[in-house]
Protein backbone atom coordinates (compact mmCIF):
# COMPACT_ATOMS: atom_id res chain seq x y z
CA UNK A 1 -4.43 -0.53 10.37
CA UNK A 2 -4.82 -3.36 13.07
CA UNK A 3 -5.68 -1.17 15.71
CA UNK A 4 -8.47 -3.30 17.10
CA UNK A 5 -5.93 -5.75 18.23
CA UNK A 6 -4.67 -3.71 20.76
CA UNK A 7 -7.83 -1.87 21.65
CA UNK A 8 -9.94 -4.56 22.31
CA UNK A 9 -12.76 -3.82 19.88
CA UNK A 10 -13.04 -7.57 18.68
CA UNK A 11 -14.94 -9.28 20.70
CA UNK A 12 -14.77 -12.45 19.22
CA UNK A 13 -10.71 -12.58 19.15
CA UNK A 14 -10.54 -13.22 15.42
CA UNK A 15 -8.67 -12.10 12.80
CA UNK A 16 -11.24 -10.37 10.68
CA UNK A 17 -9.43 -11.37 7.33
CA UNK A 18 -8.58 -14.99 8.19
CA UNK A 19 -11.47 -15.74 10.72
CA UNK A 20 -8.53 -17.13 13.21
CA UNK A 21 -7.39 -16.32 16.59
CA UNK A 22 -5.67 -12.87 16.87
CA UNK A 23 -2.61 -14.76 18.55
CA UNK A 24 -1.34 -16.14 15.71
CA UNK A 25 -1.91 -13.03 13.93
CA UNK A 26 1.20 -11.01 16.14
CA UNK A 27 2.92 -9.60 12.93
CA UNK A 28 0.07 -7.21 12.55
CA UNK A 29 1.29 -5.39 15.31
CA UNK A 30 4.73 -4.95 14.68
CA UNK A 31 5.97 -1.31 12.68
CA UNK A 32 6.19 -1.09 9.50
CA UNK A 33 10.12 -1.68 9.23
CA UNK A 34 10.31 -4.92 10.93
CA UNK A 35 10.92 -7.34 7.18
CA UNK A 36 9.53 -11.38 8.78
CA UNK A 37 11.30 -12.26 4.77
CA UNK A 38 14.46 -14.45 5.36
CA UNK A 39 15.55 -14.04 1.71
CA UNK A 40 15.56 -10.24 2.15
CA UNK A 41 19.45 -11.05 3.22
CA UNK A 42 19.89 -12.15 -0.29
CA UNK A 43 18.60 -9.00 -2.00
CA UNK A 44 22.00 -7.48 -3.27
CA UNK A 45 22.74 -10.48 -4.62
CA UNK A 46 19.63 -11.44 -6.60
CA UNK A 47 19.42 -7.47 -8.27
CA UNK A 48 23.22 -8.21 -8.54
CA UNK A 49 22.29 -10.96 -11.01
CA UNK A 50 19.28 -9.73 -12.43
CA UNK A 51 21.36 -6.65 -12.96
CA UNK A 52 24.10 -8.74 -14.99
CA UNK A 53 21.28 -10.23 -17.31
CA UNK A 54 20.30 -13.79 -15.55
CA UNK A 55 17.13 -14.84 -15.76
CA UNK A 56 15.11 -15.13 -12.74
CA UNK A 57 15.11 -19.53 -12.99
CA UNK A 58 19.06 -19.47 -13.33
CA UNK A 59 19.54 -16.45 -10.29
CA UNK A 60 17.13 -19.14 -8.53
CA UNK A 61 19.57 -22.17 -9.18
CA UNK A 62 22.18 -20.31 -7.71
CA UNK A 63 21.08 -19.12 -4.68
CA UNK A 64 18.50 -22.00 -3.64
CA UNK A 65 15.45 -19.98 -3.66
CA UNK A 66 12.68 -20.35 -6.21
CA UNK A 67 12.47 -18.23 -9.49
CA UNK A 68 9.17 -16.60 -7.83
CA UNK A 69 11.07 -15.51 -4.63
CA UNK A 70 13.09 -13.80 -6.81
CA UNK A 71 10.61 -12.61 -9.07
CA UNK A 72 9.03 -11.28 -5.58
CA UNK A 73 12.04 -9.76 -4.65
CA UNK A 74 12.97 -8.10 -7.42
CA UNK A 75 9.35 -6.64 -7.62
CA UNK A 76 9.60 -5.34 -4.33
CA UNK A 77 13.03 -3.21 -4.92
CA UNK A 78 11.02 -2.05 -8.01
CA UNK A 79 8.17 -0.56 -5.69
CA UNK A 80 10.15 1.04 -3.61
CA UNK A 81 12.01 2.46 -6.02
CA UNK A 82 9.19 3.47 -8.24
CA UNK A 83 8.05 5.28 -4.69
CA UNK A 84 11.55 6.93 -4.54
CA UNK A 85 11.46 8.30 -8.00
CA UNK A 86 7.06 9.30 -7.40
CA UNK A 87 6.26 7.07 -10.09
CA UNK A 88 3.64 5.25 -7.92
């Protein structure tokens, strides 16, 4: 996707989304599987509590992370398993 990166074919050394250096840009060219999201740790236990009928504000209480973290979280188990299942 970022193959210019590596190859050389910007010439000005910017990111061509953010208009900044390519250096700070170094997550572009790591695979796929590598997951930069600290509160990917907590993922069991946020669809643990979603799972047991908390809302998203009170899961957020508990574990110290805001209710959109979780709301991202929880969103991103969804997509891979709607991607599992071929729903998406």
């Amino acid at each position: 996707m970022v193959s210019w990166v590596s190859k050389g074919q910007n010439p000005s050394g910017l990111c061509p989304l953010k208009r900044r250096p390519t250096f700070l840009f170094a997550c572009c060219l790591l695979p796929n599987s590598y997951s930069p999201i600290p509160s990917d740790s907590l993922t069991p236990k946020v669809l643990a509590l979603v799972a047991a009928r908390q809302s998203y504000r009170q899961i957020g209480r508990q574990l110290d992370l805001s209710k959109n973290t979780v709301l991202e979280i929880v969103k991103r188990e969804r997509e891979k398993l709607a991607q599992i299942v071929g729903c998406g």
